[in-house]
Protein backbone atom coordinates (compact mmCIF):
# COMPACT_ATOMS: atom_id res chain seq x y z
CA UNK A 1 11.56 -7.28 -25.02
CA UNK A 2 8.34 -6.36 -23.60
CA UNK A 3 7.52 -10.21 -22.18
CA UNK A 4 6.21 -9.96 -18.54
CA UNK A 5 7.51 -12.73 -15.96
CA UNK A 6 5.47 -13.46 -12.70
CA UNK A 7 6.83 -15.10 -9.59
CA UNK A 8 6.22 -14.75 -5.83
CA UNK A 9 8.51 -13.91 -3.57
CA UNK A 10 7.29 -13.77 0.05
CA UNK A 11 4.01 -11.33 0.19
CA UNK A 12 4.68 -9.12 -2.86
CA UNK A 13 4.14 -9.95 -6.66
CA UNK A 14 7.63 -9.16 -8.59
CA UNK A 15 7.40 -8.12 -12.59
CA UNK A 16 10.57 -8.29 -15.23
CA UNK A 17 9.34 -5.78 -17.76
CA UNK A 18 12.51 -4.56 -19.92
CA UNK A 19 15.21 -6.42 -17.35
CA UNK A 20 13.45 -3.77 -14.29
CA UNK A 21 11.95 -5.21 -12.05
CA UNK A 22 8.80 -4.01 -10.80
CA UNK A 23 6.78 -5.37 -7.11
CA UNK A 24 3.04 -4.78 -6.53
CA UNK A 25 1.82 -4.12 -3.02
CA UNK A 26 -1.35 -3.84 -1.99
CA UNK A 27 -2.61 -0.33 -0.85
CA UNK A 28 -3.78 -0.24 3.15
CA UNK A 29 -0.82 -2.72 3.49
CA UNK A 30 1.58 -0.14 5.37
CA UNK A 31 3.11 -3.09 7.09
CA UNK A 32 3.98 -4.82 4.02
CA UNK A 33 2.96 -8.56 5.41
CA UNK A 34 0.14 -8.95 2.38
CA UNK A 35 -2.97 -8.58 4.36
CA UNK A 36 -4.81 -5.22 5.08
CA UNK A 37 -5.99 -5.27 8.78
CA UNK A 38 -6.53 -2.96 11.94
CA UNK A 39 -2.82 -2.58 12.71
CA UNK A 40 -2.50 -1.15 9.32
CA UNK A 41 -5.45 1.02 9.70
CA UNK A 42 -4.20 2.19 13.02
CA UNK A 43 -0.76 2.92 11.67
CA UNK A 44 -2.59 5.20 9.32
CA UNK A 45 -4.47 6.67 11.81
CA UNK A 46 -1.73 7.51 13.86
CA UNK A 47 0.76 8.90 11.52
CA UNK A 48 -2.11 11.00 9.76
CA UNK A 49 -2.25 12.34 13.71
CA UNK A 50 0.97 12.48 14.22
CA UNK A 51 3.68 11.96 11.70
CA UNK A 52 6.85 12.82 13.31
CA UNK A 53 6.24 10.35 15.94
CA UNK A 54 4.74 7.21 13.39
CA UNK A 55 6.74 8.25 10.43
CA UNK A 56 6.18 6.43 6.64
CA UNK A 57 8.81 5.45 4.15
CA UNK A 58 7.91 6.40 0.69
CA UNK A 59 6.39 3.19 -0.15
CA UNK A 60 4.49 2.91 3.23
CA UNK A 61 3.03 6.87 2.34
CA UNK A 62 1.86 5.79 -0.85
CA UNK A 63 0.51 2.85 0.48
CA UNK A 64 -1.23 4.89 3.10
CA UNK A 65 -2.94 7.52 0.64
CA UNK A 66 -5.77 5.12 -0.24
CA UNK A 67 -7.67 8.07 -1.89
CA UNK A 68 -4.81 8.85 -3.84
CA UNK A 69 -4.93 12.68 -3.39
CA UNK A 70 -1.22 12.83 -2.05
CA UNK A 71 -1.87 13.58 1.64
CA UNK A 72 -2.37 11.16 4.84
CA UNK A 73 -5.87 12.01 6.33
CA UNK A 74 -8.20 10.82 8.58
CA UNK A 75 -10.19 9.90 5.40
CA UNK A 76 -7.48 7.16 4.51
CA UNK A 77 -7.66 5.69 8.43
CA UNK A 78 -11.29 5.19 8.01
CA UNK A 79 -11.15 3.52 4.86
CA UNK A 80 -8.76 1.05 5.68
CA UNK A 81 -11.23 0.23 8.26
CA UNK A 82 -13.76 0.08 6.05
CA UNK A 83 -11.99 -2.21 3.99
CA UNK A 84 -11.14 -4.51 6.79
CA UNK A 85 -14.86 -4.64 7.95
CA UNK A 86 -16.66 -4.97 4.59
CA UNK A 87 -13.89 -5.11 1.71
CA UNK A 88 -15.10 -1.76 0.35
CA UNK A 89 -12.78 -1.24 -2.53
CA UNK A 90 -10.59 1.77 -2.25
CA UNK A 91 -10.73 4.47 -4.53
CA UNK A 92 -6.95 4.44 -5.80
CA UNK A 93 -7.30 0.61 -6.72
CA UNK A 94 -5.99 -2.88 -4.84
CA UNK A 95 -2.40 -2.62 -6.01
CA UNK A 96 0.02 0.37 -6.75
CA UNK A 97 3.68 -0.72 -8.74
CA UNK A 98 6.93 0.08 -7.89
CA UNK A 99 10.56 -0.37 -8.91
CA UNK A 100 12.01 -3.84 -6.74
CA UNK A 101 15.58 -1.97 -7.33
């Protein structure tokens, strides 16, 4: 069965799609809390600078590579900013999928 089943639960979007369940987050999110803002752009920022010390799960590293050429960069940072400031779309797309098991 190929049926798709919405429902919220808290800030992410959840999908059933062949009994897995899938959650959508938005990318520039690396907080998670369903809003892209400065603290997220700073997080960016500071683990593109320095990742040992602000280090990303895998989900929060995808979330991060709003470019979507696999690396943190400054690049990233500043359009997280952007995004906050004047909703400039990012290049990877709003939402990136990913197993909720």
């Amino acid at each position: 069965n190929n049926n798709v089943a919405t429902g919220n639960i808290g800030v992410v979007t959840t999908f059933t799609n062949s009994n897995r369940a899938v959650k959508l987050l938005k990318y520039g999110d690396v907080n998670r809390d369903g809003e892209i803002t400065q603290e997220d752009a700073t997080q960016i920022m500071q683990h593109f600078m320095n990742p040992t010390t602000v280090p990303f799960d895998n989900e929060q590293f995808i979330l991060a590579d709003v470019d979507g050429n696999g690396i943190i960069t400054n690049f990233d940072a500043i359009a997280a900013m952007k995004y906050v400031n004047t909703g400039e779309v990012f290049p990877v797309g709003t939402y990136a999928a990913f197993y909720a098991d």
